[in-house]
PDB file of N, CA and C in Angstrom:
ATOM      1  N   UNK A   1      34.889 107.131  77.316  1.00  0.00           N
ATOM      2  CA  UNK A   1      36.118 106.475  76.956  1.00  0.00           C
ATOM      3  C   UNK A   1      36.158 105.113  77.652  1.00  0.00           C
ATOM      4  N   UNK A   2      36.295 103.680  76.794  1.00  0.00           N
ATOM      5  CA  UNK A   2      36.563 102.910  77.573  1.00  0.00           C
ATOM      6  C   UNK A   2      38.033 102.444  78.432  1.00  0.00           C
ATOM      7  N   UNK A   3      37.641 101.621  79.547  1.00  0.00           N
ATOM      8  CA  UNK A   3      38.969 101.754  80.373  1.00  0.00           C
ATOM      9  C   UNK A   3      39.376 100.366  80.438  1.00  0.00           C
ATOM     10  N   UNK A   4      40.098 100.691  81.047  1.00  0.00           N
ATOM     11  CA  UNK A   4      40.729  98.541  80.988  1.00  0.00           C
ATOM     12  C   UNK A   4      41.984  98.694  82.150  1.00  0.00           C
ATOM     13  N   UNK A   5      42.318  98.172  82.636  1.00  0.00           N
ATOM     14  CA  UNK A   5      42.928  97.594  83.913  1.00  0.00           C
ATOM     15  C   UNK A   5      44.503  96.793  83.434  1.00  0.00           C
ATOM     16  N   UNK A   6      44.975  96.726  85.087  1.00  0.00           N
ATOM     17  CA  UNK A   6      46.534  96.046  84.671  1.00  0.00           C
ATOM     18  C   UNK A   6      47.014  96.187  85.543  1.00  0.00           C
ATOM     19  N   UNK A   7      47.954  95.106  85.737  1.00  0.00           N
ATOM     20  CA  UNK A   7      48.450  94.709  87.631  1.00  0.00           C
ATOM     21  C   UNK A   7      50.033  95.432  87.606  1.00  0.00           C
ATOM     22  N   UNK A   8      50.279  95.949  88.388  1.00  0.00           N
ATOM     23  CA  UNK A   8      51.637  96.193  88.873  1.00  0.00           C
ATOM     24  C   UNK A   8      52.231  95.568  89.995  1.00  0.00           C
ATOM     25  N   UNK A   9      53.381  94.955  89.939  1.00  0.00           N
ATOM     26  CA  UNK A   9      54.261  94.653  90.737  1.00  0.00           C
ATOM     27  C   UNK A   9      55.061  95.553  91.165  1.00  0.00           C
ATOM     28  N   UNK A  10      54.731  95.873  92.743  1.00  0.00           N
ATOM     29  CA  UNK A  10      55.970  96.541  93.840  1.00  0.00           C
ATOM     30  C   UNK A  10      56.384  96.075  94.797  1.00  0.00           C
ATOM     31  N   UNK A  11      57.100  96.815  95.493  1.00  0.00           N
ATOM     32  CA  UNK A  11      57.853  96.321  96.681  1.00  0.00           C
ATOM     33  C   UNK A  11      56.248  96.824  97.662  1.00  0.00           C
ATOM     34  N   UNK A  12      56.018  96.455  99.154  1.00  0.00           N
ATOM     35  CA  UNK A  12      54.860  96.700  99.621  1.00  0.00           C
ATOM     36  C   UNK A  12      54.869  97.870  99.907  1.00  0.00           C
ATOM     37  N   UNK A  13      56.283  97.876 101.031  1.00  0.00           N
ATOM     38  CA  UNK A  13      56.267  99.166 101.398  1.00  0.00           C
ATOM     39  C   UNK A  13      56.424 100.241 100.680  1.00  0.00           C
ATOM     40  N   UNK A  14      56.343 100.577  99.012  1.00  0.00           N
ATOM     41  CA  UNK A  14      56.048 101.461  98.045  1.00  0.00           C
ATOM     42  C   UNK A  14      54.759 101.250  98.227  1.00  0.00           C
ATOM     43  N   UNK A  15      54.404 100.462  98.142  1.00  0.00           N
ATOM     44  CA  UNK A  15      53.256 101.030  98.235  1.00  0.00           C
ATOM     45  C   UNK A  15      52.343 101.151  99.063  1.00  0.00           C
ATOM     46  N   UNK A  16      52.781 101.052 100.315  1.00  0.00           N
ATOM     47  CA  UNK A  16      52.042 101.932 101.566  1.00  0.00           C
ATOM     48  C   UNK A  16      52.211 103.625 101.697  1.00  0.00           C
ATOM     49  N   UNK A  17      53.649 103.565 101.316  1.00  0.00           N
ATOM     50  CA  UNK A  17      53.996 104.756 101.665  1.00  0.00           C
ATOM     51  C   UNK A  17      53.279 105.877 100.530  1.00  0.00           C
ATOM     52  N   UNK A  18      53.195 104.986  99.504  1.00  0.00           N
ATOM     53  CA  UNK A  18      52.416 105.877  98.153  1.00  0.00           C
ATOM     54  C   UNK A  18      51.304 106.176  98.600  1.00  0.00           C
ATOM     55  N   UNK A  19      50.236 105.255  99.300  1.00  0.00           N
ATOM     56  CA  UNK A  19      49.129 104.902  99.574  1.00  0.00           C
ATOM     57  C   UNK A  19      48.919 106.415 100.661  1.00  0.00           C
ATOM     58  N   UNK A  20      49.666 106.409 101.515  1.00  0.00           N
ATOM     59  CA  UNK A  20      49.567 107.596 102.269  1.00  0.00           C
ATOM     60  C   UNK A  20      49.936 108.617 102.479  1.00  0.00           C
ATOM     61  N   UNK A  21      50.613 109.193 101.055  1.00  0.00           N
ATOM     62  CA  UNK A  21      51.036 109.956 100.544  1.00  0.00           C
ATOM     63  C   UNK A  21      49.845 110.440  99.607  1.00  0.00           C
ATOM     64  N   UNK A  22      49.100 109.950  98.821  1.00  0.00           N
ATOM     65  CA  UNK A  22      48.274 110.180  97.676  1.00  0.00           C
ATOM     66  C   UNK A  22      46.750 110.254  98.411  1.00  0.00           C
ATOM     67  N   UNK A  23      46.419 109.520  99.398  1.00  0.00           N
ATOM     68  CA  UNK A  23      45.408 109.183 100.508  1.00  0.00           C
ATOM     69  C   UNK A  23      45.595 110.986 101.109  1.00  0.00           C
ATOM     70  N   UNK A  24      46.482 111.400 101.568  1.00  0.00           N
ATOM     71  CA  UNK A  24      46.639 113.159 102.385  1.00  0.00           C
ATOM     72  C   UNK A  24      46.056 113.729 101.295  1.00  0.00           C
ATOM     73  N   UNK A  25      46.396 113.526  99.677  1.00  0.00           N
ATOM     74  CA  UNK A  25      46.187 114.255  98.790  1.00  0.00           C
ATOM     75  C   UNK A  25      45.017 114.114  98.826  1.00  0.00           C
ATOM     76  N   UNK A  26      43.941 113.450  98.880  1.00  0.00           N
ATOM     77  CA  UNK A  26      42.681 113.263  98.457  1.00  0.00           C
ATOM     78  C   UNK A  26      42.432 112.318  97.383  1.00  0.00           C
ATOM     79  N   UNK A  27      43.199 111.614  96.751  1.00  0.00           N
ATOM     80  CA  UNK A  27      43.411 110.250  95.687  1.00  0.00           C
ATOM     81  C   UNK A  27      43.744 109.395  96.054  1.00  0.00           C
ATOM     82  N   UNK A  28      43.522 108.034  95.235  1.00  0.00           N
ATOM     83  CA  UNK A  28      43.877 106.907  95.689  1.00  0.00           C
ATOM     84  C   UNK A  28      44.827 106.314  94.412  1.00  0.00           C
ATOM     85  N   UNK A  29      45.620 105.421  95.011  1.00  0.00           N
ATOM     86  CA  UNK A  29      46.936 105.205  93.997  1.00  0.00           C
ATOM     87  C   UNK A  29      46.447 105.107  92.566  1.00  0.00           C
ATOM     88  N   UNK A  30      45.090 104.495  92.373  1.00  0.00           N
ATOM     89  CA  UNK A  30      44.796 104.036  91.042  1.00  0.00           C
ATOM     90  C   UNK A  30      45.109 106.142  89.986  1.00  0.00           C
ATOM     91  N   UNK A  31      44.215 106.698  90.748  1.00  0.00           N
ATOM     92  CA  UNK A  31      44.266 108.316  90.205  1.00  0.00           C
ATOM     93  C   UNK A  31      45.544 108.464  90.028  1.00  0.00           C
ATOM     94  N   UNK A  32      46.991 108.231  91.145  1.00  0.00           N
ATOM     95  CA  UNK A  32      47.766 108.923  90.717  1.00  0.00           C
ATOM     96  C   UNK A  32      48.427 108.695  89.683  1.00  0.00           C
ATOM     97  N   UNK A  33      48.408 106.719  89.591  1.00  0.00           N
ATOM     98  CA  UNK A  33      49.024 106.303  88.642  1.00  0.00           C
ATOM     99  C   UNK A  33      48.168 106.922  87.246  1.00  0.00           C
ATOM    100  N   UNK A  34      47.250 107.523  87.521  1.00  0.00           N
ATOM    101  CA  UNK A  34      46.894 107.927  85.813  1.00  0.00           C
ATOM    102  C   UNK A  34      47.156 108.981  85.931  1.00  0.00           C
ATOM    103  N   UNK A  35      46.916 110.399  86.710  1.00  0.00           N
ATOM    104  CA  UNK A  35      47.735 111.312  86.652  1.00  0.00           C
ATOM    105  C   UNK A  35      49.433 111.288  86.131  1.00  0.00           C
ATOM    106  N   UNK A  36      50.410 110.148  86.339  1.00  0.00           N
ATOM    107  CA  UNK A  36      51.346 110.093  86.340  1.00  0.00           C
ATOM    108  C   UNK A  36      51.100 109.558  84.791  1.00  0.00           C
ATOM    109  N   UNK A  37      50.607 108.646  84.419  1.00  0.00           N
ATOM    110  CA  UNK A  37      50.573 108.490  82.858  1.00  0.00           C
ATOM    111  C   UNK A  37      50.318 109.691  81.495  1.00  0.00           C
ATOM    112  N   UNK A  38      49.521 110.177  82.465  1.00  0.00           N
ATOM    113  CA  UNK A  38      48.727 111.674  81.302  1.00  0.00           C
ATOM    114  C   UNK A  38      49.497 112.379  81.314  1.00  0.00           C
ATOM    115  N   UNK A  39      50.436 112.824  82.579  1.00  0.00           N
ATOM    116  CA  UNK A  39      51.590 113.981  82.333  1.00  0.00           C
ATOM    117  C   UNK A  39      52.728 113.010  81.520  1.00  0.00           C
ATOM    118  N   UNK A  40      52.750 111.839  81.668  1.00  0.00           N
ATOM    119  CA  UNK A  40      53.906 111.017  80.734  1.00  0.00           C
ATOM    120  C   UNK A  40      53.197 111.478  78.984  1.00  0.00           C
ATOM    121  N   UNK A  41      52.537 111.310  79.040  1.00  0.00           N
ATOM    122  CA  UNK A  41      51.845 111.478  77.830  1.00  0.00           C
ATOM    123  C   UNK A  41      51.848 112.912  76.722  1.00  0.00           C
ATOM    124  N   UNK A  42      51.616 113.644  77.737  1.00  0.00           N
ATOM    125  CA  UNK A  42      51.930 115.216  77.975  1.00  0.00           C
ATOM    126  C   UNK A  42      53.473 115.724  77.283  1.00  0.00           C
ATOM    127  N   UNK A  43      54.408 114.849  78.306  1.00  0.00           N
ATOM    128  CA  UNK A  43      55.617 115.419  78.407  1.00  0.00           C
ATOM    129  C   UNK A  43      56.044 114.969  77.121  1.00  0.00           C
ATOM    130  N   UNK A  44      55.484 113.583  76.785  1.00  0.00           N
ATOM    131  CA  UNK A  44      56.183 112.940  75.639  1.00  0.00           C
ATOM    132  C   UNK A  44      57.110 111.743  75.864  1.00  0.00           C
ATOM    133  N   UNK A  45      57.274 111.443  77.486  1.00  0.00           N
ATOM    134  CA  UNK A  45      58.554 110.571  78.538  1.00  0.00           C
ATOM    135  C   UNK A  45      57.890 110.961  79.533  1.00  0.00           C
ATOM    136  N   UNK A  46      58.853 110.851  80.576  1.00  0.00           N
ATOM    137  CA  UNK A  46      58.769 110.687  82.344  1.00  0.00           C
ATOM    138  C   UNK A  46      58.670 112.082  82.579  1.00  0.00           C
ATOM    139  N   UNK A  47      57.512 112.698  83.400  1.00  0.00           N
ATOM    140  CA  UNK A  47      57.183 113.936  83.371  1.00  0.00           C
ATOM    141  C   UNK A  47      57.911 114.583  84.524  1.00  0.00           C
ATOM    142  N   UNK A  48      59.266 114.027  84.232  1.00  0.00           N
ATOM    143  CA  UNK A  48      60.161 114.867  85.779  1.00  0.00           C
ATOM    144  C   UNK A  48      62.112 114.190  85.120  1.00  0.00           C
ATOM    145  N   UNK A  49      62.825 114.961  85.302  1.00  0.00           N
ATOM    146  CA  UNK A  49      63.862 114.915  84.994  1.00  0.00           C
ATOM    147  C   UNK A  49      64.379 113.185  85.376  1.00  0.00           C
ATOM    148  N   UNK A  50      64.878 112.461  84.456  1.00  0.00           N
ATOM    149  CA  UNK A  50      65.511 110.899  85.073  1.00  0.00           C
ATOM    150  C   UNK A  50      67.447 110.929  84.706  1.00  0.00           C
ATOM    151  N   UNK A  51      68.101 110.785  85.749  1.00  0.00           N
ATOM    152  CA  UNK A  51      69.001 111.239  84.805  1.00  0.00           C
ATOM    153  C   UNK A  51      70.247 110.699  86.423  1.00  0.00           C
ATOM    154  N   UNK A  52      71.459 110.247  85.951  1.00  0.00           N
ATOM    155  CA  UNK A  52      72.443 109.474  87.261  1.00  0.00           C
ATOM    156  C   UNK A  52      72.869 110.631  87.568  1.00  0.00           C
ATOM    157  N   UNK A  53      72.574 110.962  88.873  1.00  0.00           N
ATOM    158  CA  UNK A  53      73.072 112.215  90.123  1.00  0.00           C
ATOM    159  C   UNK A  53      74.577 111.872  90.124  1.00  0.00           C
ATOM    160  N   UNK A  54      75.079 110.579  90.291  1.00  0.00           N
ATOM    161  CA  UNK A  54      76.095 110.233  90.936  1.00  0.00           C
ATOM    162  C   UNK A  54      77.190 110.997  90.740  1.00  0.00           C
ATOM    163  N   UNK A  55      78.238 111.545  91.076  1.00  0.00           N
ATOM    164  CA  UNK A  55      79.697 112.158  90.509  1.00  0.00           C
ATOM    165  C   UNK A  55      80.494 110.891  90.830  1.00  0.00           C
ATOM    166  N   UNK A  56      81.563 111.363  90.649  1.00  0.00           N
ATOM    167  CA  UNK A  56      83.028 110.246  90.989  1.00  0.00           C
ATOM    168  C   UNK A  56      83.473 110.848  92.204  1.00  0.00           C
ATOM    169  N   UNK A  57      84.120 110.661  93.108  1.00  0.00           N
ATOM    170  CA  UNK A  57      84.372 110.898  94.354  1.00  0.00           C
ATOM    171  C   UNK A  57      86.119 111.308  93.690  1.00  0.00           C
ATOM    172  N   UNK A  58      86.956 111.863  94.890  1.00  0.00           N
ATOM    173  CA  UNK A  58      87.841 112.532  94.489  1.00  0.00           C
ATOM    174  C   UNK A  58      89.053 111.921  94.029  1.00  0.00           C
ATOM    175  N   UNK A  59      88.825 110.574  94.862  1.00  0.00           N
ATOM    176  CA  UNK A  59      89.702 109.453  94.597  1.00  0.00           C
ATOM    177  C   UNK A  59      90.177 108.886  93.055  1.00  0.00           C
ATOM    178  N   UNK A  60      88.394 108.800  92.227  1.00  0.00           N
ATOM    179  CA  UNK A  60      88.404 108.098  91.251  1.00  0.00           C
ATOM    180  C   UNK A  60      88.770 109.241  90.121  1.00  0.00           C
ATOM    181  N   UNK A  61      88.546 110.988  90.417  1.00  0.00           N
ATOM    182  CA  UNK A  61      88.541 111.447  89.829  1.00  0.00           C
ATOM    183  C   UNK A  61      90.398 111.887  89.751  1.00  0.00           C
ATOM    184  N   UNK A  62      90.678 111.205  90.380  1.00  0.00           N
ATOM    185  CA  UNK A  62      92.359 111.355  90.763  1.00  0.00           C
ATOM    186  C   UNK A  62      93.399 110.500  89.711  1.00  0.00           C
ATOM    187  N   UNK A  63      92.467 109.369  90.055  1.00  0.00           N
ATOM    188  CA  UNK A  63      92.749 108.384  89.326  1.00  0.00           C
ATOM    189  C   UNK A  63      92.731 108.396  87.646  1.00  0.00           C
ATOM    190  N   UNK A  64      91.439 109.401  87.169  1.00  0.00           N
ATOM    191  CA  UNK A  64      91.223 109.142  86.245  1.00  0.00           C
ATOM    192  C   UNK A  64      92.320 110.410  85.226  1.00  0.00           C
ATOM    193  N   UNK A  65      92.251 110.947  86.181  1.00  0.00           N
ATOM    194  CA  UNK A  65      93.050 111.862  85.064  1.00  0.00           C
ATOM    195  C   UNK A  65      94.566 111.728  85.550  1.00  0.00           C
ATOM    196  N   UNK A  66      95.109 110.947  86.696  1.00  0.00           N
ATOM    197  CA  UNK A  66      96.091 110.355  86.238  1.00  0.00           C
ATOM    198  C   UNK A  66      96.573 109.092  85.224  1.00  0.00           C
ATOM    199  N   UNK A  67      95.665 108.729  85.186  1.00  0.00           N
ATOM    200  CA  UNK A  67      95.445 107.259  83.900  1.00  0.00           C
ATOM    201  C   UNK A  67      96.117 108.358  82.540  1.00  0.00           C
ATOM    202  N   UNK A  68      94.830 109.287  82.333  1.00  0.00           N
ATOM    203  CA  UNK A  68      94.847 110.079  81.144  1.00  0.00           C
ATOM    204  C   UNK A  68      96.465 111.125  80.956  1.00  0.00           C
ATOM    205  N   UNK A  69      97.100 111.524  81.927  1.00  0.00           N
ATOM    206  CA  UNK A  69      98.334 111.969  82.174  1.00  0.00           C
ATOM    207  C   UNK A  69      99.673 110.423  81.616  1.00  0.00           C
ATOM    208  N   UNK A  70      99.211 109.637  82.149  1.00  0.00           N
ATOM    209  CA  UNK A  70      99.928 108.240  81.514  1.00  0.00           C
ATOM    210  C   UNK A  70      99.661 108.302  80.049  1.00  0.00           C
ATOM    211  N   UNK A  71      98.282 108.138  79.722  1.00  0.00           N
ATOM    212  CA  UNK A  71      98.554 108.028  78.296  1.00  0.00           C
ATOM    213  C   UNK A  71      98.767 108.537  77.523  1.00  0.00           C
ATOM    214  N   UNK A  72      99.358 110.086  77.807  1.00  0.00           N
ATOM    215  CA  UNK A  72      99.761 111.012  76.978  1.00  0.00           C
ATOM    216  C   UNK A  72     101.133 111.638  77.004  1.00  0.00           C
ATOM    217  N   UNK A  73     101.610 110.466  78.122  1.00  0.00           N
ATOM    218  CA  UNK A  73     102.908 110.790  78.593  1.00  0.00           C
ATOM    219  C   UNK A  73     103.780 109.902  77.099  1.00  0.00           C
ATOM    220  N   UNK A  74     105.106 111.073  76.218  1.00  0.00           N
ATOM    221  CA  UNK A  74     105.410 109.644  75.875  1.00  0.00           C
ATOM    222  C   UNK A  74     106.744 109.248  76.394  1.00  0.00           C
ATOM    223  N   UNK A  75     106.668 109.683  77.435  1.00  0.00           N
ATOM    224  CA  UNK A  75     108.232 108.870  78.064  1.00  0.00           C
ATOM    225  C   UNK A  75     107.720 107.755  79.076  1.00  0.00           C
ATOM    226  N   UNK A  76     106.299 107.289  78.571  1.00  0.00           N
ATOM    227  CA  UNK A  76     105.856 106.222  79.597  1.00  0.00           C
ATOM    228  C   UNK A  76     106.138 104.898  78.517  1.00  0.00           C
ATOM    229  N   UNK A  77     105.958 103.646  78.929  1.00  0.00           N
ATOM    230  CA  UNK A  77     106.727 102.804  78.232  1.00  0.00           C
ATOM    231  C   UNK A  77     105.217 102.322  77.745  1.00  0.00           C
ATOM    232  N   UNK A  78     105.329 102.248  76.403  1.00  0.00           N
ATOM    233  CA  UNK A  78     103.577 101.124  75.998  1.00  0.00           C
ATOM    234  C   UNK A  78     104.369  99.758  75.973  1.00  0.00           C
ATOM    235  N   UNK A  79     102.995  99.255  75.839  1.00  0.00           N
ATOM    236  CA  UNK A  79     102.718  97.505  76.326  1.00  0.00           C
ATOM    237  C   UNK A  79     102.367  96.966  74.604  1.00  0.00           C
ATOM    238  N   UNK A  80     101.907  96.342  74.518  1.00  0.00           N
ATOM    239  CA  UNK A  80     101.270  95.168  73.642  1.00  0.00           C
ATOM    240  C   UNK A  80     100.160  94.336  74.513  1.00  0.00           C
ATOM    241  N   UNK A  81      99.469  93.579  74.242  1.00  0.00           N
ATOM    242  CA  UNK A  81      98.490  92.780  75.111  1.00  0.00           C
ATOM    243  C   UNK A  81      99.875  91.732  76.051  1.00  0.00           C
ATOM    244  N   UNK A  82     100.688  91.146  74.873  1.00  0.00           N
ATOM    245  CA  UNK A  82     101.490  90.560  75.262  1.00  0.00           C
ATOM    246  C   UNK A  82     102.257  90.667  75.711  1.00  0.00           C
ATOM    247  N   UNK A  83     103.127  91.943  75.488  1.00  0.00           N
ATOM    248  CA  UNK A  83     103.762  92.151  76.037  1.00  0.00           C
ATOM    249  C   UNK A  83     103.752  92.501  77.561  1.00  0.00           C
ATOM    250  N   UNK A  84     102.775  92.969  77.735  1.00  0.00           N
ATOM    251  CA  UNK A  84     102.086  93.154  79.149  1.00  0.00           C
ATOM    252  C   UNK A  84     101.519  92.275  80.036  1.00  0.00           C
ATOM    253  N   UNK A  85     101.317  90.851  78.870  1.00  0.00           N
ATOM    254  CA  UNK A  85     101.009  89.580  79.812  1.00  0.00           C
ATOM    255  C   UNK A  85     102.305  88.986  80.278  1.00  0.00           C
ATOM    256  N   UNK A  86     103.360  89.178  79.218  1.00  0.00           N
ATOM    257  CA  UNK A  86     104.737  88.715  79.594  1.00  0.00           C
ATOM    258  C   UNK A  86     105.288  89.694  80.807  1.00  0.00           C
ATOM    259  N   UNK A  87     105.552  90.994  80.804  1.00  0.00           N
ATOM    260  CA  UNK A  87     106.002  91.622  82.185  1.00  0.00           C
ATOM    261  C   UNK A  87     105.491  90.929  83.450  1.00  0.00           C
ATOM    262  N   UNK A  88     104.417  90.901  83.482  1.00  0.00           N
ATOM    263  CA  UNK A  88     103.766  90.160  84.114  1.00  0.00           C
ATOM    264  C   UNK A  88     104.300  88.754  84.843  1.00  0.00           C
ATOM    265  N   UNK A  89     104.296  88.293  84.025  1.00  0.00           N
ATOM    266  CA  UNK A  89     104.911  86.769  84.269  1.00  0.00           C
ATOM    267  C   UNK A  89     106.194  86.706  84.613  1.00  0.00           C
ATOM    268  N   UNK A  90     107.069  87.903  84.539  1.00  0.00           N
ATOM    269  CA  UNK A  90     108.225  87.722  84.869  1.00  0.00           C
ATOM    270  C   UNK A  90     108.447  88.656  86.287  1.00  0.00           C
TER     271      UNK A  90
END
């Protein structure tokens, strides 16, 4: 099979720390990065779950479903764009 080459840009210390991480393994970054391509290949995508961990903290989640309690309130007063730029101003 022929092969062919291609530069990556990282931060360094990725790639030291890769370097001696994959180096314990018995490989050198070039292997893992193709190991990491063939299981991409494999999987069909990224051969490991990618996906935002983050939650909302309790604050925002306070917030948010009091927003949603407002807008379903109807003894709350609605706005207009304008009208809401005018309260405003006064």
């Amino acid at each position: 099979m022929p092969t062919t080459s291609f530069s990556v840009r990282m931060d360094a210390d990725v790639k030291k720390e890769s370097e001696l991480i994959y180096n314990a393994l018995g490989v050198n970054l070039t292997t893992a990065i193709n190991v990491f391509l063939r299981k991409s290949i494999a999987a069909g995508g990224f051969p490991f779950d990618v996906r935002i961990e983050e939650q909302p903290n309790r604050e925002t989640i306070e917030a948010m479903l009091e927003a949603e309690r407002i807008a379903r309130d109807p003894n709350v007063k609605k706005y207009s764009v304008e009208e809401a730029l005018q309260e405003l101003k006064s």
